[in-house]
N, C-alpha and C. Protein backbone atom coordinates (compact mmCIF):
# COMPACT_ATOMS: atom_id res chain seq x y z
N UNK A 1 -45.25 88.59 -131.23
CA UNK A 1 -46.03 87.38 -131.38
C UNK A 1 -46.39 86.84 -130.00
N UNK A 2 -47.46 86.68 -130.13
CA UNK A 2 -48.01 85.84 -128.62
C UNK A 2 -47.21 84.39 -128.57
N UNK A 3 -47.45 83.79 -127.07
CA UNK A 3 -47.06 82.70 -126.70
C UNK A 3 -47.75 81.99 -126.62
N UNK A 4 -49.23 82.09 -126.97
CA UNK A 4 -50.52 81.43 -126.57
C UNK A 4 -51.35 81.18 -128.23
N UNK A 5 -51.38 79.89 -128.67
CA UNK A 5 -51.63 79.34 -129.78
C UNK A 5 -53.19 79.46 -129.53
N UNK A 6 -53.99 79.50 -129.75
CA UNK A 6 -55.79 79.14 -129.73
C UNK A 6 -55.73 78.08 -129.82
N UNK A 7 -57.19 77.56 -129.33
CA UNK A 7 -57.06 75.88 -128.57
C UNK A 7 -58.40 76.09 -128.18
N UNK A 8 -58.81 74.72 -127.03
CA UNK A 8 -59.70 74.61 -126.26
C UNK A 8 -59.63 75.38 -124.99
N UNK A 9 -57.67 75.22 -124.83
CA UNK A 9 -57.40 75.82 -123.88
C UNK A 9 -56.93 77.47 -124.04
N UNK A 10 -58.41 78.35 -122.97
CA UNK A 10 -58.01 79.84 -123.74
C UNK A 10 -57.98 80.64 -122.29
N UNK A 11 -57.90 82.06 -122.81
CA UNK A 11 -57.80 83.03 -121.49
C UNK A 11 -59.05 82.98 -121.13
N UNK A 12 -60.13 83.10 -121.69
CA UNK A 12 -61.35 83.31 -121.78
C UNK A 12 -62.12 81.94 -120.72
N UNK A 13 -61.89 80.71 -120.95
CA UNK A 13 -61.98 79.85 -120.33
C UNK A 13 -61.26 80.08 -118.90
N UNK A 14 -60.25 79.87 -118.94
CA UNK A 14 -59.48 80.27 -118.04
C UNK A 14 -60.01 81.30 -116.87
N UNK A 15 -60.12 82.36 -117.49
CA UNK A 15 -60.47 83.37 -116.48
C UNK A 15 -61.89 83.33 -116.09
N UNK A 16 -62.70 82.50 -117.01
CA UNK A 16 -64.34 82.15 -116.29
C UNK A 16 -64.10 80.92 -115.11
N UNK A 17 -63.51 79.94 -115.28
CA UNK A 17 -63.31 79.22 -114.68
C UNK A 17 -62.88 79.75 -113.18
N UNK A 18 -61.98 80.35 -113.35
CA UNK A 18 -61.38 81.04 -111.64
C UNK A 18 -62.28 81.98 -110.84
N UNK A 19 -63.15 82.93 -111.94
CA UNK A 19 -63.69 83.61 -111.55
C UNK A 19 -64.98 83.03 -110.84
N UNK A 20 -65.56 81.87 -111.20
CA UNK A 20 -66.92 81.35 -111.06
C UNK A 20 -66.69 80.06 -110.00
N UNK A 21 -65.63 79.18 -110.25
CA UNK A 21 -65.35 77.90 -109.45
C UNK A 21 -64.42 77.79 -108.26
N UNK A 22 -63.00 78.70 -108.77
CA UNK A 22 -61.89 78.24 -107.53
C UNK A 22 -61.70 79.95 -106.73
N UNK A 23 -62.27 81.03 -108.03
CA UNK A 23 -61.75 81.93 -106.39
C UNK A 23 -62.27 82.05 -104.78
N UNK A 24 -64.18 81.93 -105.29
CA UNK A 24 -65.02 81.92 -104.58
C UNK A 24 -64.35 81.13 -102.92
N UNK A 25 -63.71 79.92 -103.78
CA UNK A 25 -63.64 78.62 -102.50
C UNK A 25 -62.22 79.12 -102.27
N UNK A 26 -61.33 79.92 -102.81
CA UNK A 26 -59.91 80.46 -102.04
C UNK A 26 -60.34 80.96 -101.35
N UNK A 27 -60.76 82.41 -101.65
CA UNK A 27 -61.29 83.14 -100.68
C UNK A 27 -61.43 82.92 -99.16
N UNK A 28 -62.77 81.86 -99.15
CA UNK A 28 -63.15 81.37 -98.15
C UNK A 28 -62.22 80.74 -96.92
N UNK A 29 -61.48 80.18 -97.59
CA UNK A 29 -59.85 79.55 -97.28
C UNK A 29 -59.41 80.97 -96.46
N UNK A 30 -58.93 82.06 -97.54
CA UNK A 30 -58.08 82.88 -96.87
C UNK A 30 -58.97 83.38 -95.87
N UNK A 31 -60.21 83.67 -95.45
CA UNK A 31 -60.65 84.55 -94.83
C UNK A 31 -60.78 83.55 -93.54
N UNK A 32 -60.88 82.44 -93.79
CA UNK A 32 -61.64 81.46 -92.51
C UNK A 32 -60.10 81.40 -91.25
N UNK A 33 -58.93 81.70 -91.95
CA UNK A 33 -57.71 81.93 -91.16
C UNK A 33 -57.26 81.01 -90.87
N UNK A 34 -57.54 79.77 -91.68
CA UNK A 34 -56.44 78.17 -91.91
C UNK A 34 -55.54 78.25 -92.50
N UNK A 35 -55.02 79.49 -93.18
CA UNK A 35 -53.59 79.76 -93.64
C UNK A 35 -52.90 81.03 -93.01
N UNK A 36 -52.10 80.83 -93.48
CA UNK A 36 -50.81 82.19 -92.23
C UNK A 36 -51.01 83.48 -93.38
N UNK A 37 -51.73 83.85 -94.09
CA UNK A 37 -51.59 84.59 -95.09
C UNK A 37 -53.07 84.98 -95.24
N UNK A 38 -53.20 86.58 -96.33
CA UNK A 38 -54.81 86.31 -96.31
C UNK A 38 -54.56 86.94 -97.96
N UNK A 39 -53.17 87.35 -98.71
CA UNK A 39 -53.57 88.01 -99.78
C UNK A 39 -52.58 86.37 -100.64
N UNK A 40 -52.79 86.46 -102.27
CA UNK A 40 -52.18 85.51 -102.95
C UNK A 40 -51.60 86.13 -104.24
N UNK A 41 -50.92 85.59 -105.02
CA UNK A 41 -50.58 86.01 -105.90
C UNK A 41 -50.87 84.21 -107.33
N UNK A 42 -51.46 84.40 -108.29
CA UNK A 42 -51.85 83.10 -108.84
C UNK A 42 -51.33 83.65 -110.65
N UNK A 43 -50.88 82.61 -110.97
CA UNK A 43 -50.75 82.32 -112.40
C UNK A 43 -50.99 81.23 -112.70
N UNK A 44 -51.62 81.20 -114.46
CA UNK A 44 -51.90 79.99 -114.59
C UNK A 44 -51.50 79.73 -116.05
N UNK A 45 -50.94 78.94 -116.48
CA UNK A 45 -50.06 78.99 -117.90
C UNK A 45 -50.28 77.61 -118.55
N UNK A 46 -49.38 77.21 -119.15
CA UNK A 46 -49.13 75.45 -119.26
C UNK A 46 -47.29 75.31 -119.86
N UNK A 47 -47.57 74.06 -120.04
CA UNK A 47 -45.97 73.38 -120.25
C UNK A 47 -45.65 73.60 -121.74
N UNK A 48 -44.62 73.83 -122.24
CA UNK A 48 -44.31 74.82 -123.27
C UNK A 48 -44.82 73.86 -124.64
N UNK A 49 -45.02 72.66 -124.40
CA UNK A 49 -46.08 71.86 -125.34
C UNK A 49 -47.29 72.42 -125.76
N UNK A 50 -47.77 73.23 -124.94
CA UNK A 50 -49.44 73.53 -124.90
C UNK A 50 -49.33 74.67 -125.79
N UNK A 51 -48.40 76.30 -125.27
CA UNK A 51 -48.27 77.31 -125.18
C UNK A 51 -46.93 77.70 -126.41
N UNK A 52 -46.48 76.51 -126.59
CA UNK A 52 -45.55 76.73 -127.53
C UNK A 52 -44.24 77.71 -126.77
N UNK A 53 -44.03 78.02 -125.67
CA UNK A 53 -43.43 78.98 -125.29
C UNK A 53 -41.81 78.44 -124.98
N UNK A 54 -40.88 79.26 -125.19
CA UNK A 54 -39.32 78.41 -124.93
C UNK A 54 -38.61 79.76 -124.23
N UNK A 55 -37.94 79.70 -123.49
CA UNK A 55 -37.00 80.42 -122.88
C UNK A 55 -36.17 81.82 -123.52
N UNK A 56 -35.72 80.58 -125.32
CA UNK A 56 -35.25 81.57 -125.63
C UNK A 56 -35.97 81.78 -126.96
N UNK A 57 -37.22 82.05 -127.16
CA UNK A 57 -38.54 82.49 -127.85
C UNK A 57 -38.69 83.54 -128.52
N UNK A 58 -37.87 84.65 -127.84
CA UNK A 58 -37.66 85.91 -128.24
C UNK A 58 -39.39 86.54 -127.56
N UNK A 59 -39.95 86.17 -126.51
CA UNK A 59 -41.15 86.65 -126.05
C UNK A 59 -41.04 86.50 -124.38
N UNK A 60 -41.63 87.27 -123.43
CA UNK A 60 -41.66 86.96 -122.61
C UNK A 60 -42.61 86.22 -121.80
N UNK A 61 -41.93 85.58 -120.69
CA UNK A 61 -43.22 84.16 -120.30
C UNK A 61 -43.72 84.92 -119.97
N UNK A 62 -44.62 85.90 -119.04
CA UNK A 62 -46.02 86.86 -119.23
C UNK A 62 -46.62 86.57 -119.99
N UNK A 63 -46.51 86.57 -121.46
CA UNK A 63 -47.04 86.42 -122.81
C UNK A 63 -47.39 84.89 -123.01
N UNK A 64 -47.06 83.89 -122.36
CA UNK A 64 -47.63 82.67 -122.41
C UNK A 64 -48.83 82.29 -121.40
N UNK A 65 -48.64 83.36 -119.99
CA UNK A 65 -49.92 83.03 -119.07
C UNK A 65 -51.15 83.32 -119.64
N UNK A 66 -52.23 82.63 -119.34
CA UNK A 66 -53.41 82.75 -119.23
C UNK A 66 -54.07 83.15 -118.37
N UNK A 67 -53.71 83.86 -117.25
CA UNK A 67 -54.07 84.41 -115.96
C UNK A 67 -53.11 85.12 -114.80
N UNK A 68 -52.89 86.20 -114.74
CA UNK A 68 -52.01 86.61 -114.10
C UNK A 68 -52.72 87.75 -113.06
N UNK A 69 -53.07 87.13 -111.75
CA UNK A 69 -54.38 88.00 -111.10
C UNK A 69 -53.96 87.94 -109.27
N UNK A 70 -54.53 88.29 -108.89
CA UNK A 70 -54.00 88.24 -107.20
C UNK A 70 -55.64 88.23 -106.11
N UNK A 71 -55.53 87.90 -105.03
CA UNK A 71 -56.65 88.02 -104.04
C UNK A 71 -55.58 88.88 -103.27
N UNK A 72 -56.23 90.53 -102.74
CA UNK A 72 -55.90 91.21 -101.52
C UNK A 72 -54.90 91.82 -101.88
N UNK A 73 -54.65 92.79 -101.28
CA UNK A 73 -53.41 93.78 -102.13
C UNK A 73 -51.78 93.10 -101.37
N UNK A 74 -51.07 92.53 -102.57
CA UNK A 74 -49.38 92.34 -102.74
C UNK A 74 -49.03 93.53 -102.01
N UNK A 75 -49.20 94.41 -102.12
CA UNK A 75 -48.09 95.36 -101.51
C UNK A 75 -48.23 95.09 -99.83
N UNK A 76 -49.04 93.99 -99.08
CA UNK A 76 -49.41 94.12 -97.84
C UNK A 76 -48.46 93.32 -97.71
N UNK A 77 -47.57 92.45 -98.20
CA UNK A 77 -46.72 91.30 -98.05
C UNK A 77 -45.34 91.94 -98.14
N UNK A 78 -44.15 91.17 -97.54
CA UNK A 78 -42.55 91.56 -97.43
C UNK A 78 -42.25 90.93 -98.70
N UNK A 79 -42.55 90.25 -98.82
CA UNK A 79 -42.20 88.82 -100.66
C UNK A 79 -42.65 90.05 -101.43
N UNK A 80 -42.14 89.50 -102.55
CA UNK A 80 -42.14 90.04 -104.57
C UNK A 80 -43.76 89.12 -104.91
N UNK A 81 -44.66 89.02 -104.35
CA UNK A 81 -45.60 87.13 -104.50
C UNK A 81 -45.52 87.44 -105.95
N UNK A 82 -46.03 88.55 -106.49
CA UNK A 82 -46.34 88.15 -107.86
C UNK A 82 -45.16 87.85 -108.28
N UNK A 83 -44.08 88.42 -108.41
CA UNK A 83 -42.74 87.14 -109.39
C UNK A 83 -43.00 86.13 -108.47
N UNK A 84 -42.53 85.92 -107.74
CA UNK A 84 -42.66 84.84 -107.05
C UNK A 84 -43.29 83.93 -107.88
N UNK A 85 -44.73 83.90 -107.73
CA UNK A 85 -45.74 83.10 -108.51
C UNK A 85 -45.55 82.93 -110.14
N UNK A 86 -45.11 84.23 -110.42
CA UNK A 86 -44.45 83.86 -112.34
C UNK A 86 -43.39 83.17 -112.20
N UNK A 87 -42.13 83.24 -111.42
CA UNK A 87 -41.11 82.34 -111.08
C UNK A 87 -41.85 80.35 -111.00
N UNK A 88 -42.27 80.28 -110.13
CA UNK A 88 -42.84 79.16 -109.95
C UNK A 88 -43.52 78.39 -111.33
N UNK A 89 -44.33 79.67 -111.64
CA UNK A 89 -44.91 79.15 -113.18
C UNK A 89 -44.26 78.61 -114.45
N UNK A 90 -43.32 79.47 -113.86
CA UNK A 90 -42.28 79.18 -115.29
C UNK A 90 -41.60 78.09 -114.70
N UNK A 91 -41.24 77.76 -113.44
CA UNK A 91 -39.82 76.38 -113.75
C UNK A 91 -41.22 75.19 -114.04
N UNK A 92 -42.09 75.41 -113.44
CA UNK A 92 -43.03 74.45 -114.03
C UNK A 92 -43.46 73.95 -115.34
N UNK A 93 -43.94 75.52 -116.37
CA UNK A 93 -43.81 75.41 -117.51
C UNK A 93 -42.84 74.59 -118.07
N UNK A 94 -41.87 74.59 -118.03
CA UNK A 94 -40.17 74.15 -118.50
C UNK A 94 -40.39 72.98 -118.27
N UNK A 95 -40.27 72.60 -116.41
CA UNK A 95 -40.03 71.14 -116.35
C UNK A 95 -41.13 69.99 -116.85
N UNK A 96 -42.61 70.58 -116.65
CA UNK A 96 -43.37 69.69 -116.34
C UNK A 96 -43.59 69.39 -115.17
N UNK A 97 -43.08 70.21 -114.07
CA UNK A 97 -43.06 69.51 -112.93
C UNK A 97 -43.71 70.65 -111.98
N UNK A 98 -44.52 70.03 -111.31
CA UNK A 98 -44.94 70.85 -109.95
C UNK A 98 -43.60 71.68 -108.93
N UNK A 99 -43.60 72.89 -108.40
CA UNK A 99 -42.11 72.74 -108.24
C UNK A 99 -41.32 72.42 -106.81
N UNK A 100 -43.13 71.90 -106.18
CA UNK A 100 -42.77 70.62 -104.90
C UNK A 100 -41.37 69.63 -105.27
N UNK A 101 -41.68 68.85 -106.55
CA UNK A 101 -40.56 68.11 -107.35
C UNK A 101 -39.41 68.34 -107.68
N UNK A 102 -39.10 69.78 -108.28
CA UNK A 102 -38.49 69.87 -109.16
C UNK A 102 -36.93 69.59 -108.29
N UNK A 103 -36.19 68.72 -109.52
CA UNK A 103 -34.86 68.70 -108.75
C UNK A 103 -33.85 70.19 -108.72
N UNK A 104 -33.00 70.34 -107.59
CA UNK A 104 -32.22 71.48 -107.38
C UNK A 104 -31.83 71.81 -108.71
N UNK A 105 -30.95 71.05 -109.11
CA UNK A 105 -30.46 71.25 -110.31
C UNK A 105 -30.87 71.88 -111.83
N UNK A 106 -31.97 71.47 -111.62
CA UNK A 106 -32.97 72.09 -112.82
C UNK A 106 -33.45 74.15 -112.33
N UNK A 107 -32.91 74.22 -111.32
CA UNK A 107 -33.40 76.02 -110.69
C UNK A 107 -31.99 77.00 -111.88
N UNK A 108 -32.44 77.38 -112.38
CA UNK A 108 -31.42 78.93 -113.11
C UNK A 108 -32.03 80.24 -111.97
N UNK A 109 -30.67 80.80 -112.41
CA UNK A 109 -30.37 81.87 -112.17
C UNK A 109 -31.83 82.36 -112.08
N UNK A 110 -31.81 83.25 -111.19
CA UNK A 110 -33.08 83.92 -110.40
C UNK A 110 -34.66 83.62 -110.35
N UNK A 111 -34.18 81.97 -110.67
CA UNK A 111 -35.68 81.20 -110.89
C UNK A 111 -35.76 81.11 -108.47
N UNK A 112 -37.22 81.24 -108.02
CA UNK A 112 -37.49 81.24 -107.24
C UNK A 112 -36.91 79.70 -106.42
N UNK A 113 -36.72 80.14 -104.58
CA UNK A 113 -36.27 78.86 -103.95
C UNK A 113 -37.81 78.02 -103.26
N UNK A 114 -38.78 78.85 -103.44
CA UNK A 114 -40.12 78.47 -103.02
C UNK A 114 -40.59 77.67 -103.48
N UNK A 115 -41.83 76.78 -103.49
CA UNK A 115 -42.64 76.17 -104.17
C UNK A 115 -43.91 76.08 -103.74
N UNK A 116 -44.81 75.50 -104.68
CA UNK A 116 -46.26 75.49 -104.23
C UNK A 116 -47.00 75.97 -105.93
N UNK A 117 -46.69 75.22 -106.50
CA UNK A 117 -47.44 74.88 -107.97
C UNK A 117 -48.17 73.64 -108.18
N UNK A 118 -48.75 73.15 -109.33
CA UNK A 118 -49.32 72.03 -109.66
C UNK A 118 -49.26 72.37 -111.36
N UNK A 119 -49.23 70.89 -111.98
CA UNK A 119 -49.17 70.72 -112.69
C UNK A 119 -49.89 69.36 -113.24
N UNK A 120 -51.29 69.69 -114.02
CA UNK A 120 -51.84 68.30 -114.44
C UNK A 120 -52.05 68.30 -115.78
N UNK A 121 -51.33 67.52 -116.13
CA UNK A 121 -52.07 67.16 -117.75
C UNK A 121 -51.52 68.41 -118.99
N UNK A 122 -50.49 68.70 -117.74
CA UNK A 122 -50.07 70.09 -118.98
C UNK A 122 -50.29 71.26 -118.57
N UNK A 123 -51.24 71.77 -117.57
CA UNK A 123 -52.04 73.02 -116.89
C UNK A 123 -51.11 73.10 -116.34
N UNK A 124 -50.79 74.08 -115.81
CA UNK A 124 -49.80 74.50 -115.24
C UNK A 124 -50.62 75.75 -114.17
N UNK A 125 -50.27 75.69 -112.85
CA UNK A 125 -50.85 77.00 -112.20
C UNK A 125 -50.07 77.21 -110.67
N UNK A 126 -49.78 78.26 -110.09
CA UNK A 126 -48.69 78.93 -109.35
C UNK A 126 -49.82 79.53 -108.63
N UNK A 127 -49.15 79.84 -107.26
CA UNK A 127 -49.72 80.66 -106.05
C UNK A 127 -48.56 80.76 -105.38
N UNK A 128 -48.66 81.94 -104.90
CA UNK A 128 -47.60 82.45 -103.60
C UNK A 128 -48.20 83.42 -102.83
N UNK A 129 -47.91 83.26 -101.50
CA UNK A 129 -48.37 84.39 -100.35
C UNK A 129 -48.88 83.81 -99.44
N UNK A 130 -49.42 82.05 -99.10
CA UNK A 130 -49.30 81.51 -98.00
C UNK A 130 -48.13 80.59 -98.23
N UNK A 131 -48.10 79.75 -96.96
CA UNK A 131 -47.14 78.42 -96.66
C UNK A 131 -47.70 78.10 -98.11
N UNK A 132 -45.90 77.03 -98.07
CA UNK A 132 -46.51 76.66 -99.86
C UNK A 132 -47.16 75.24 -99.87
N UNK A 133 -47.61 74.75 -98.83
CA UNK A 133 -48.62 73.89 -98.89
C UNK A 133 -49.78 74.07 -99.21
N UNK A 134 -49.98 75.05 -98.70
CA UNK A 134 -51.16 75.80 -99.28
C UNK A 134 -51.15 76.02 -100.61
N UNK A 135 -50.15 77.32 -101.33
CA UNK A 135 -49.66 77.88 -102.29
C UNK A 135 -49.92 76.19 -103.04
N UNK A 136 -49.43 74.77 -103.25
CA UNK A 136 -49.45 74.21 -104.04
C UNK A 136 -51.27 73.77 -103.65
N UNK A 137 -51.79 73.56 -102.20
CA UNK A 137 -53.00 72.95 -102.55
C UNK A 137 -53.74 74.42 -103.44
N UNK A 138 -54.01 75.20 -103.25
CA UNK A 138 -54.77 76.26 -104.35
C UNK A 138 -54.44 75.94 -105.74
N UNK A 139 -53.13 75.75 -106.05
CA UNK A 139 -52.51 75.61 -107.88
C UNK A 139 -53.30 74.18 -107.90
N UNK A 140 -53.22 73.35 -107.48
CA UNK A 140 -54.03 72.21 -107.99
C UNK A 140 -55.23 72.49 -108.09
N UNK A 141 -56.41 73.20 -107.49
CA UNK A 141 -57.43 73.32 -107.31
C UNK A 141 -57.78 74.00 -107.97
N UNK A 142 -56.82 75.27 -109.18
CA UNK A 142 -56.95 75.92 -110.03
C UNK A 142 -56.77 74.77 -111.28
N UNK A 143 -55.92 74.21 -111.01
CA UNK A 143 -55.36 73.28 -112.60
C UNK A 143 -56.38 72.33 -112.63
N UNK A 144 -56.76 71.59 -111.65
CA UNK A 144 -58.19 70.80 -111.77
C UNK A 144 -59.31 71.55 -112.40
N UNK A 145 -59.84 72.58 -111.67
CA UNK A 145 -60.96 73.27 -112.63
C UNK A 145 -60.47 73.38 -113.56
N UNK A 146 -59.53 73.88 -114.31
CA UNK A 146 -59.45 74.34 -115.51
C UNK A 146 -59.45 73.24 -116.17
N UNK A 147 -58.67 71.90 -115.88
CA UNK A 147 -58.95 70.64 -117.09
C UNK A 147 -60.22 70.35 -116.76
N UNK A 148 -60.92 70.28 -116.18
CA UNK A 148 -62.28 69.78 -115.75
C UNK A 148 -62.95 70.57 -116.94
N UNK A 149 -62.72 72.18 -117.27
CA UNK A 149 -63.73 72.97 -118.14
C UNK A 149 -62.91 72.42 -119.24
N UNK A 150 -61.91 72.38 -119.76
CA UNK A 150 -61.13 71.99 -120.91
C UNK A 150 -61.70 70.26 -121.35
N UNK A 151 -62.39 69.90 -120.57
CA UNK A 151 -62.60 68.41 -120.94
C UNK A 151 -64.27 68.43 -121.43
N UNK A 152 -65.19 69.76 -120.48
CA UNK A 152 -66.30 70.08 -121.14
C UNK A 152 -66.39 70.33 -122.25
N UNK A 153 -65.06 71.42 -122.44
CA UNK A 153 -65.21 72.04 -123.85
C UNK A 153 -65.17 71.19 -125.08
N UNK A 154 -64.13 69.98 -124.75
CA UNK A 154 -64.09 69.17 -125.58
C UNK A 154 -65.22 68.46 -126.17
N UNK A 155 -66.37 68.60 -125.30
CA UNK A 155 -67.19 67.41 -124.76
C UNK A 155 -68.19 68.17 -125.71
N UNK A 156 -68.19 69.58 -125.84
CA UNK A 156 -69.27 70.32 -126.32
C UNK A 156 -68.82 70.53 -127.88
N UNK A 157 -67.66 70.01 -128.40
CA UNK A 157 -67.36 70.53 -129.89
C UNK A 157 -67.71 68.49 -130.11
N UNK A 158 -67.61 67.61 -129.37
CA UNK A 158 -68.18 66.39 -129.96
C UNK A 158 -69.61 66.22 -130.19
N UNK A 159 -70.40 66.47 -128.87
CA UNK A 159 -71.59 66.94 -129.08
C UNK A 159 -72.25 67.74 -130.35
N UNK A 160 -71.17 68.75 -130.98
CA UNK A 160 -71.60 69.35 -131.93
C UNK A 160 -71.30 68.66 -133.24
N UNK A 161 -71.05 67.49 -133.19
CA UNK A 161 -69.98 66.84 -134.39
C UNK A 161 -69.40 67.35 -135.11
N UNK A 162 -68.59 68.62 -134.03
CA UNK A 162 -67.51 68.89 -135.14
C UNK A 162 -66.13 67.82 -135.53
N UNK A 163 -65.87 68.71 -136.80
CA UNK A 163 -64.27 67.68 -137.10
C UNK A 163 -63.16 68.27 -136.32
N UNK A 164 -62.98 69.79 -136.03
CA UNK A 164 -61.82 70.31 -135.71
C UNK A 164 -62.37 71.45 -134.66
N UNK A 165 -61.14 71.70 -133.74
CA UNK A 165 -61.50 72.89 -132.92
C UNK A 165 -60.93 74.43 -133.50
N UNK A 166 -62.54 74.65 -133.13
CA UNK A 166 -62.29 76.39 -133.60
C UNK A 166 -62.36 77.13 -133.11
């Protein structure tokens, strides 16, 4: 069973959104050489409200992302970025919390010591492979577009007077 309920919020959205609005302007980022890094590792999920997803689910969190993609080849890096970045995703998922925030206490067993997520409104989205200042300004800039299209979408099933989303 998937972890991902149908909604407004979909892969499909999701992956137009990154592809058309925030990779273009990462990119640019990594290449212009204002970060110590030039490859990333990005997920983008939500908080287990959205996604329905729980720990002990009997599914794995993979199965709850909506985007699990990279700029520049991972293997050029000493880091794991992609767990890394599913690490991040997930204590986020869980807490609700960006994992700039998250208190020590809330980290399990082989959950990541890094951070650099965002979390708005439930979106949930992870980067690893620069400083995680960076790593968190990109996850916001992913989680913004994506509620930004999630608020169109909404905008386009009122427009249509529908009663329910389909």
């Amino acid at each position: 069973m998937s972890a991902i309920i149908q909604g407004i919020l979909t892969r499909s959205l999701v992956e137009r959104v990154y592809r058309r609005l925030v990779r273009p302007c990462i990119e640019q980022v990594l290449d212009s050489g204002a970060t110590d890094g030039k490859v990333l590792a990005i997920v983008v999920t939500a908080t287990k409200e959205i996604t329905l997803w729980t720990p002990d689910g009997g599914t794995l969190f993979e199965n709850s992302c909506f985007l699990i993609t990279n700029i520049g080849d991972l293997t050029e890096s000493k880091y794991p970025l992609a767990e890394i970045a599913l690490k991040k995703a997930r204590v986020s998922a869980v807490t609700g919390l960006p994992t700039s925030k998250v208190p020590p206490q809330y980290l399990l067993y082989l959950d990541t010591l890094y951070w650099g997520s965002a979390v708005i409104d439930g979106i949930v989205a992870a980067c690893s492979g620069v400083d995680p200042h960076h790593d968190e300004m990109f996850s916001y800039w992913i989680a913004a577009a994506v509620q930004a299209e999630a608020k169109a979408e909404y905008n386009r099933y009122l427009r249509a007077n529908a009663d329910f989303v389909k």
